[in-house]
PDB file of N, CA and C in Angstrom:
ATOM      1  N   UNK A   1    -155.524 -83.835-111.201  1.00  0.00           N
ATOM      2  CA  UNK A   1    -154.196 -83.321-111.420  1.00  0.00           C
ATOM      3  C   UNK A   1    -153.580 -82.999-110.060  1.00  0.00           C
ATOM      4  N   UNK A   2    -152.236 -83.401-110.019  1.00  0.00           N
ATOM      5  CA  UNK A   2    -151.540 -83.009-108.653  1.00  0.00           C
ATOM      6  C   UNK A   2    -150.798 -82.566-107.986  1.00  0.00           C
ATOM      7  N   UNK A   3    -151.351 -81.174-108.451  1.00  0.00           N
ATOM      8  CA  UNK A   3    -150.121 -79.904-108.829  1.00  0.00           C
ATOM      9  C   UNK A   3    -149.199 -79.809-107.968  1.00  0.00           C
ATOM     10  N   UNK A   4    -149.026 -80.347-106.959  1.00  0.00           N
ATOM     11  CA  UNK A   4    -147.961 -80.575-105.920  1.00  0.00           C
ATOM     12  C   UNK A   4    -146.974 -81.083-106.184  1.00  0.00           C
ATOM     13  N   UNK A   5    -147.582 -82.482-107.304  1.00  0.00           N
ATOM     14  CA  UNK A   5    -146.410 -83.790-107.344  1.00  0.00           C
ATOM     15  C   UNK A   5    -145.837 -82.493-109.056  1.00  0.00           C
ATOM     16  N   UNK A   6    -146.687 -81.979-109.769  1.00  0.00           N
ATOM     17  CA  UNK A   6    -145.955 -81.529-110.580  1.00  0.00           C
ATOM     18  C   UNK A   6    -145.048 -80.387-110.639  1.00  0.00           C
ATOM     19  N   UNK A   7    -145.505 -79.638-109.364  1.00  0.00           N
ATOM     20  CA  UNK A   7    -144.095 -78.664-108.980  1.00  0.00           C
ATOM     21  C   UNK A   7    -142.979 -79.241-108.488  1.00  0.00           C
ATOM     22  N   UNK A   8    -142.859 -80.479-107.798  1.00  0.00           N
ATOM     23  CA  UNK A   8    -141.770 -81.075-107.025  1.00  0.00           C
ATOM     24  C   UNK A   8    -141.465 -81.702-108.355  1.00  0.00           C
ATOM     25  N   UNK A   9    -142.222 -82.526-109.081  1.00  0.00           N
ATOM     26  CA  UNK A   9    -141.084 -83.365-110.605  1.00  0.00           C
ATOM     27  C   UNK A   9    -140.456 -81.577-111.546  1.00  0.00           C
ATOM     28  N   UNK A  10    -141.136 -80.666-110.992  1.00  0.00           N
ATOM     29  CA  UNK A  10    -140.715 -79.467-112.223  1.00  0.00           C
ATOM     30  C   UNK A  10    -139.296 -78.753-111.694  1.00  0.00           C
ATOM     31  N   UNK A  11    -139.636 -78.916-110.331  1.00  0.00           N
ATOM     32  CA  UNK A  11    -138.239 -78.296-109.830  1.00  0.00           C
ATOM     33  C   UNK A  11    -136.930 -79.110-109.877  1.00  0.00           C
ATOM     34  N   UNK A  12    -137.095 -80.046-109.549  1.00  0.00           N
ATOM     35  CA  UNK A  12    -136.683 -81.300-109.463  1.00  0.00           C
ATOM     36  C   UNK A  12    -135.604 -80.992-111.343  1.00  0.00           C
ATOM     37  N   UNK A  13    -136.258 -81.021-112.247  1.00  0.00           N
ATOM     38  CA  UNK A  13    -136.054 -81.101-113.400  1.00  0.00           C
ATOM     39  C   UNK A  13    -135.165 -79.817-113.698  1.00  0.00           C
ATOM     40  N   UNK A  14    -135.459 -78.623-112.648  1.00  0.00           N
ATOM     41  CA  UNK A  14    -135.572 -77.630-113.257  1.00  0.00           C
ATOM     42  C   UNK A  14    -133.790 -77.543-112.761  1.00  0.00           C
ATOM     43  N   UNK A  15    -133.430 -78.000-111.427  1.00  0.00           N
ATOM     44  CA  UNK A  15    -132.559 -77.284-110.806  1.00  0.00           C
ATOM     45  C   UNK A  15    -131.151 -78.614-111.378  1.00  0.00           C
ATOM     46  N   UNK A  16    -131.376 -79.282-112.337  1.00  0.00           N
ATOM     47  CA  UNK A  16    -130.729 -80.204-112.430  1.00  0.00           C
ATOM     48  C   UNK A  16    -130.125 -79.741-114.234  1.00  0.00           C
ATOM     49  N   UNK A  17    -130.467 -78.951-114.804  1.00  0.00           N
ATOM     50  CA  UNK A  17    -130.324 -78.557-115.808  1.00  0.00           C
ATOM     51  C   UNK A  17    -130.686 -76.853-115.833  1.00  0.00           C
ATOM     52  N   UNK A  18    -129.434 -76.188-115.910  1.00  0.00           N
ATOM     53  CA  UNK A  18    -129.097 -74.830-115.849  1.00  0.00           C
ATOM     54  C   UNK A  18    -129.704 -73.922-116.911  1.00  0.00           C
ATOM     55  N   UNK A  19    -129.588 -74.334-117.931  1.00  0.00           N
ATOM     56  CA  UNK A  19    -130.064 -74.134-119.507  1.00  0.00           C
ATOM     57  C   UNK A  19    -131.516 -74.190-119.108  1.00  0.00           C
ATOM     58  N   UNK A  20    -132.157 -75.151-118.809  1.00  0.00           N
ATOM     59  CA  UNK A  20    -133.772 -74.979-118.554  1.00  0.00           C
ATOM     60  C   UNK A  20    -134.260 -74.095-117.509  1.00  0.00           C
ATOM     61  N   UNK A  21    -133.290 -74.029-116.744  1.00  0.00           N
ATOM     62  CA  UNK A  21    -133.657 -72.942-115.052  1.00  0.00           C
ATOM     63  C   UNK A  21    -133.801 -71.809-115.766  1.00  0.00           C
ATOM     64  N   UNK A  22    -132.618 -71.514-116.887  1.00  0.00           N
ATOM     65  CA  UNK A  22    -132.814 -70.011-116.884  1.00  0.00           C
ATOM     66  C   UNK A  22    -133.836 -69.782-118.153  1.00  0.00           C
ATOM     67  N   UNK A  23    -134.083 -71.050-119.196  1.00  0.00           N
ATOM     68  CA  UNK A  23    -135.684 -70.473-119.950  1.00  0.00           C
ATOM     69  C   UNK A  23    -136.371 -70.579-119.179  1.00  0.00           C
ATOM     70  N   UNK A  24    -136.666 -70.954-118.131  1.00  0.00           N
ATOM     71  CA  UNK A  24    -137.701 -71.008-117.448  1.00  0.00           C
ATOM     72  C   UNK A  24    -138.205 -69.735-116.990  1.00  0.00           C
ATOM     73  N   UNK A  25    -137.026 -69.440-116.358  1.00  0.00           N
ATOM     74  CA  UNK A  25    -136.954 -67.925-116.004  1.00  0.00           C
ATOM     75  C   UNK A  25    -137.466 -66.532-117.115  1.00  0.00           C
ATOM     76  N   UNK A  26    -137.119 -66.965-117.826  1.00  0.00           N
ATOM     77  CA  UNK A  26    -138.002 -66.411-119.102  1.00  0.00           C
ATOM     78  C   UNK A  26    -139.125 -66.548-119.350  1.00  0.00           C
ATOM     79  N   UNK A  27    -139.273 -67.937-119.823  1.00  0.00           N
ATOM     80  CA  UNK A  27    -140.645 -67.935-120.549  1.00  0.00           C
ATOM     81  C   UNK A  27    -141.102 -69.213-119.322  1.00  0.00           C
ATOM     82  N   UNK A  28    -141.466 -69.098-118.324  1.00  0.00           N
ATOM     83  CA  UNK A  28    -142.319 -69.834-117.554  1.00  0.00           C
ATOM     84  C   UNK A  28    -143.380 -70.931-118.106  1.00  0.00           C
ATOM     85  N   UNK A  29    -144.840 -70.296-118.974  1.00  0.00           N
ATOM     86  CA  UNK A  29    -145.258 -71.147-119.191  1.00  0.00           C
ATOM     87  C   UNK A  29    -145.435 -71.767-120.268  1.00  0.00           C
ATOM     88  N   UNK A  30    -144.335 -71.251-120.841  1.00  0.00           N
ATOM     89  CA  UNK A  30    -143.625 -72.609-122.154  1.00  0.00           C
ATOM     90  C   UNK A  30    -143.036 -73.530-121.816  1.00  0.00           C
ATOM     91  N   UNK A  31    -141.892 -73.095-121.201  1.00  0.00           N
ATOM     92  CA  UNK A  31    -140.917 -74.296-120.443  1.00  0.00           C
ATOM     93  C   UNK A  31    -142.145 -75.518-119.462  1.00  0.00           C
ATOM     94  N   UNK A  32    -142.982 -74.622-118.967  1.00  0.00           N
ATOM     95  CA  UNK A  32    -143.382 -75.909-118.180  1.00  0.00           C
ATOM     96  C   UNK A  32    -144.659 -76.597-118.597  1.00  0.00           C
ATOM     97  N   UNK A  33    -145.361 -76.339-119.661  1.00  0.00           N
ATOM     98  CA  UNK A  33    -145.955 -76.976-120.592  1.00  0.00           C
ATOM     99  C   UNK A  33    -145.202 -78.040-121.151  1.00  0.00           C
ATOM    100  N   UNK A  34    -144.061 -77.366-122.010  1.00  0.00           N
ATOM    101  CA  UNK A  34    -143.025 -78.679-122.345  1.00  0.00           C
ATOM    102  C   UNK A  34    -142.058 -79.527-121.188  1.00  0.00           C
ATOM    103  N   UNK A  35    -142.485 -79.364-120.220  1.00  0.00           N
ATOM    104  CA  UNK A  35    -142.237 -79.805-118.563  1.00  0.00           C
ATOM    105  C   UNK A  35    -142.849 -81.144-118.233  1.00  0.00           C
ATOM    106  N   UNK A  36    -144.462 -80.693-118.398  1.00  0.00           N
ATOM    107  CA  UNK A  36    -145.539 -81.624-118.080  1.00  0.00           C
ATOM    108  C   UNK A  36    -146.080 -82.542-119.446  1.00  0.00           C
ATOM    109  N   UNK A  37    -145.952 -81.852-120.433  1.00  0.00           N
ATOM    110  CA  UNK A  37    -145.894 -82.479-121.900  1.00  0.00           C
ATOM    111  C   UNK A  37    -147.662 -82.411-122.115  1.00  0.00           C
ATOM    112  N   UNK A  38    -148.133 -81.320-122.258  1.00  0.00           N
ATOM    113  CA  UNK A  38    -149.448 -80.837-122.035  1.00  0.00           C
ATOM    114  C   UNK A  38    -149.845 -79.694-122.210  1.00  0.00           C
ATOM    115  N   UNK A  39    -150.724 -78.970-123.353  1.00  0.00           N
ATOM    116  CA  UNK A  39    -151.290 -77.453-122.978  1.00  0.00           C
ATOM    117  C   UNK A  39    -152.132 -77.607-121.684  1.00  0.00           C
ATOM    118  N   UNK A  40    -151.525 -76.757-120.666  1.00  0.00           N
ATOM    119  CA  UNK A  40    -152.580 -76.807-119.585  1.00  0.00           C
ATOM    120  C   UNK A  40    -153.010 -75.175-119.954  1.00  0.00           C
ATOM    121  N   UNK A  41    -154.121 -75.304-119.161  1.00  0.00           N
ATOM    122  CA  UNK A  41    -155.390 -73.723-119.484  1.00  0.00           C
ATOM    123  C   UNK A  41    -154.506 -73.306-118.479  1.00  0.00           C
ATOM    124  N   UNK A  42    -154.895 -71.586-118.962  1.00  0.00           N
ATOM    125  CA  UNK A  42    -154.108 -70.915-118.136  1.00  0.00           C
ATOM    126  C   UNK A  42    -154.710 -70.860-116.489  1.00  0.00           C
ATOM    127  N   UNK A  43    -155.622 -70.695-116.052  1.00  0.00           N
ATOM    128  CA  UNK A  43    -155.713 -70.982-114.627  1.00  0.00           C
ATOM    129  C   UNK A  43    -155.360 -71.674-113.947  1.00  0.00           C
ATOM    130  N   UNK A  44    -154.732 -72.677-114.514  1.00  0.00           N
ATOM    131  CA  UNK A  44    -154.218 -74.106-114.315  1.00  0.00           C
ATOM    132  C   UNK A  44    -152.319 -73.760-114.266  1.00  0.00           C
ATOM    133  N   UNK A  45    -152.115 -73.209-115.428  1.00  0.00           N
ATOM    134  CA  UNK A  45    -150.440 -72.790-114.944  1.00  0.00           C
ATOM    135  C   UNK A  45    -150.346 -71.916-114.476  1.00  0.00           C
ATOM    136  N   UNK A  46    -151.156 -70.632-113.927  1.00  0.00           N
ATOM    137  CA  UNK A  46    -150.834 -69.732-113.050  1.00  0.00           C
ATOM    138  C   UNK A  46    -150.172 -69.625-111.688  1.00  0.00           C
ATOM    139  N   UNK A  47    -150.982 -70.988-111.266  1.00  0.00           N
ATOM    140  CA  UNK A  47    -150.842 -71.413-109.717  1.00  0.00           C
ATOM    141  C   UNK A  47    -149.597 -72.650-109.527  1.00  0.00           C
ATOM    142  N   UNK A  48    -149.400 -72.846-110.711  1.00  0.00           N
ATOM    143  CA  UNK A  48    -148.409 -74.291-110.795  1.00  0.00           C
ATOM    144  C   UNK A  48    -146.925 -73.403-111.040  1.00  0.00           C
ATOM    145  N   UNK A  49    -146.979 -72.287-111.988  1.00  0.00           N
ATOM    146  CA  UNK A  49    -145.877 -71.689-112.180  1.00  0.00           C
ATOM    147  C   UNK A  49    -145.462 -70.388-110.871  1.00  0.00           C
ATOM    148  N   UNK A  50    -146.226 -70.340-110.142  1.00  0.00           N
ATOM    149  CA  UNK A  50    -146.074 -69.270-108.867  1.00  0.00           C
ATOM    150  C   UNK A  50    -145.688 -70.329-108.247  1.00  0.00           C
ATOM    151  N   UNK A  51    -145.615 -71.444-107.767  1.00  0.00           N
ATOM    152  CA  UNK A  51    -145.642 -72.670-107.170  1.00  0.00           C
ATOM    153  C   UNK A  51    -143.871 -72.944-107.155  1.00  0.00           C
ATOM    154  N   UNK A  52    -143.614 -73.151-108.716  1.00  0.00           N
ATOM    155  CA  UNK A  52    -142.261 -73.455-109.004  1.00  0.00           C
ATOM    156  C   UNK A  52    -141.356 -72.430-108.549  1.00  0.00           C
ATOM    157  N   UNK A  53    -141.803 -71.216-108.659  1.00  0.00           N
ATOM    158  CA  UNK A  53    -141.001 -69.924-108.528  1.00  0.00           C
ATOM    159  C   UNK A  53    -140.652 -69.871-107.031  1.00  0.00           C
ATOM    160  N   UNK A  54    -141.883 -69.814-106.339  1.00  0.00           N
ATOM    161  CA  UNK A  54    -141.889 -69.694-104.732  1.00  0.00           C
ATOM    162  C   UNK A  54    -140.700 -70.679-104.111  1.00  0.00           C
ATOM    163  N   UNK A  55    -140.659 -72.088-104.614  1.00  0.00           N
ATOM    164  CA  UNK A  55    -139.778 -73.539-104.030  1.00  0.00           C
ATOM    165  C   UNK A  55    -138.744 -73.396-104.572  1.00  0.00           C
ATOM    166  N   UNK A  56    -138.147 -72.903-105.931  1.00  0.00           N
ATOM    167  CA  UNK A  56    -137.244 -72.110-106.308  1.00  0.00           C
ATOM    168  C   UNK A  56    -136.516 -71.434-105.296  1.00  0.00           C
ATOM    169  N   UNK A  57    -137.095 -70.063-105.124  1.00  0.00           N
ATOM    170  CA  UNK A  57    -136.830 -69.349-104.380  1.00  0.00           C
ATOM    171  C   UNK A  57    -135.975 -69.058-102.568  1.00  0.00           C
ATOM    172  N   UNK A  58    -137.458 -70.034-102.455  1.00  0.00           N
ATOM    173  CA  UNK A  58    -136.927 -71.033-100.814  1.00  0.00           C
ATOM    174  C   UNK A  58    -135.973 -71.590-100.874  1.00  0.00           C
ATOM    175  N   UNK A  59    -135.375 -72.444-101.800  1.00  0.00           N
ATOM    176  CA  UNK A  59    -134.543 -73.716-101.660  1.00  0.00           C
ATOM    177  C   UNK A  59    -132.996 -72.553-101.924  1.00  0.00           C
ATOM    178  N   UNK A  60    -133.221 -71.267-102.766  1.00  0.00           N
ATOM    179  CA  UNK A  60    -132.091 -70.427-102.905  1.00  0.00           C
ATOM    180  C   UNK A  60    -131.612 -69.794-101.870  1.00  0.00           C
ATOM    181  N   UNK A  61    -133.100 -69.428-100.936  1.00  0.00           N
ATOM    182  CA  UNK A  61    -132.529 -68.690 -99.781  1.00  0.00           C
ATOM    183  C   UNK A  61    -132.171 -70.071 -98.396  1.00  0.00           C
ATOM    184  N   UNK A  62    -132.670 -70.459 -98.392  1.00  0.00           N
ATOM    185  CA  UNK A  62    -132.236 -72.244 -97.584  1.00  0.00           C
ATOM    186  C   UNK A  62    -130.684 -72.158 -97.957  1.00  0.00           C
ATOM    187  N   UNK A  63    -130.254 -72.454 -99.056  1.00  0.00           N
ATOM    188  CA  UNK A  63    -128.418 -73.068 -99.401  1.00  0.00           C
ATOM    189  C   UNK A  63    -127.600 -71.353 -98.987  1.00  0.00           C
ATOM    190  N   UNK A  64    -128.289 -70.174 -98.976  1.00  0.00           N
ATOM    191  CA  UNK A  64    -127.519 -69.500 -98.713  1.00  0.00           C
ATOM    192  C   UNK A  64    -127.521 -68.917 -97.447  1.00  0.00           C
ATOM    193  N   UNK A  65    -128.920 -69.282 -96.595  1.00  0.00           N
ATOM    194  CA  UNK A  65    -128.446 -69.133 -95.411  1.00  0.00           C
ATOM    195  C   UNK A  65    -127.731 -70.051 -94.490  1.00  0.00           C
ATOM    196  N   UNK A  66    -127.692 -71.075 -95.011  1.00  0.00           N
ATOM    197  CA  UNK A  66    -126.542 -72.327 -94.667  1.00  0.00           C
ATOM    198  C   UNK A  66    -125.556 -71.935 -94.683  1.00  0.00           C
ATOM    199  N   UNK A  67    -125.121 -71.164 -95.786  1.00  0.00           N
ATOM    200  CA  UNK A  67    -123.538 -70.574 -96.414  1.00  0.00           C
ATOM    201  C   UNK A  67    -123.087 -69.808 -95.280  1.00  0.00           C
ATOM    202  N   UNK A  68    -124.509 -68.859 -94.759  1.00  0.00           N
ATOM    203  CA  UNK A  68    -124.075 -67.436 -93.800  1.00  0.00           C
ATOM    204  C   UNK A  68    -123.433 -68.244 -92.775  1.00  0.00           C
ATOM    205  N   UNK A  69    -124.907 -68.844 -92.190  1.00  0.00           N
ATOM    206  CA  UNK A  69    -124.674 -69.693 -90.443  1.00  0.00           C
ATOM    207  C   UNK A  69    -123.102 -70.314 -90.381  1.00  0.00           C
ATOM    208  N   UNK A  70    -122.742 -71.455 -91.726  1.00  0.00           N
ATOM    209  CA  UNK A  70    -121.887 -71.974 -91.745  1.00  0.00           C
ATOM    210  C   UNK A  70    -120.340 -71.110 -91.010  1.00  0.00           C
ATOM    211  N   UNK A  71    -120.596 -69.555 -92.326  1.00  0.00           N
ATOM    212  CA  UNK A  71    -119.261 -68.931 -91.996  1.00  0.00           C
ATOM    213  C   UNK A  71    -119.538 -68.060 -90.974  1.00  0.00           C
ATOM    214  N   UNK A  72    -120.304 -68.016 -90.169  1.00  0.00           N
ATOM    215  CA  UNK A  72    -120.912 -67.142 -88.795  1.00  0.00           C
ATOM    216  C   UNK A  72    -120.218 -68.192 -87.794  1.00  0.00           C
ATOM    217  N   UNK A  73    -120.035 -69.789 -87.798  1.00  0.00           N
ATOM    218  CA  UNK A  73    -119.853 -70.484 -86.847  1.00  0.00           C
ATOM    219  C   UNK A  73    -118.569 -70.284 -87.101  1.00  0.00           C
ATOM    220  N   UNK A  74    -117.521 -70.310 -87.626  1.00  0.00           N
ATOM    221  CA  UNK A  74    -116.132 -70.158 -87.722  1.00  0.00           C
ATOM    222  C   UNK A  74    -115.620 -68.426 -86.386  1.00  0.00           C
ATOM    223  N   UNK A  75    -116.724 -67.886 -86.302  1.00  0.00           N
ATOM    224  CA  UNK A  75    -116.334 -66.698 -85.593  1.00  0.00           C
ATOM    225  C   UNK A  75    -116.395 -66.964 -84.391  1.00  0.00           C
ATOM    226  N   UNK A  76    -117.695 -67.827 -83.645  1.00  0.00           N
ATOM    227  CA  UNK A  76    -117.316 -67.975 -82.739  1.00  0.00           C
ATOM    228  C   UNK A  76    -116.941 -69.611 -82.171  1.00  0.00           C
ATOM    229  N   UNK A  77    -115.519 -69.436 -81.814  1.00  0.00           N
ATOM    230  CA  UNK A  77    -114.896 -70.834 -81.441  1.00  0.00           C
ATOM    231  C   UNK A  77    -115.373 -71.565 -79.923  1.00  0.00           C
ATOM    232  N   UNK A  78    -115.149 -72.659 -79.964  1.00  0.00           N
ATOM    233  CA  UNK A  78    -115.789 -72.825 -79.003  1.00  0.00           C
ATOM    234  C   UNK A  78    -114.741 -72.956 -77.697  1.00  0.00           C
ATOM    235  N   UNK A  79    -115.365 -73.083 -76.241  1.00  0.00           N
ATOM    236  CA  UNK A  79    -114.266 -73.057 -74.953  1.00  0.00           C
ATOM    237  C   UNK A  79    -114.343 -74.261 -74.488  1.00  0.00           C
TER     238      UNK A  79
END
């Protein structure tokens, strides 16, 4: 199993459909059972669903510190 390739197809899935981001956000390892199309054992989605959350997370703070820098460069003009 290659829990790598299945956090990148889960996020991937996840951030492309709003409605699923936010069950997800709920119920984690329902949504991503019906994600992978599989009961996985729970030791097995523990680390896959901390996985999704973490790259989630990153990719939220990534687009918004873009947002900052972006409107930080408007202050100083250049000579």
């Amino acid at each position: 199993m290659d829990i790598q390739k299945i956090i990148n197809d889960a996020v991937a899935k996840l951030k492309a459909d709003d409605k699923l981001l936010a069950n997800f956000r709920q119920n984690p390892t329902k949504v991503l059972e019906k994600l992978v199309g599989i009961d996985l054992p729970d030791d097995k989605v523990d680390p896959i669903v901390k996985g999704i959350l973490a790259k989630l997370n990153l990719d939220d703070l990534a687009d918004k510190a873009q947002g900052i820098v972006g409107a930080l460069g408007g202050l100083f003009g250049k000579k």
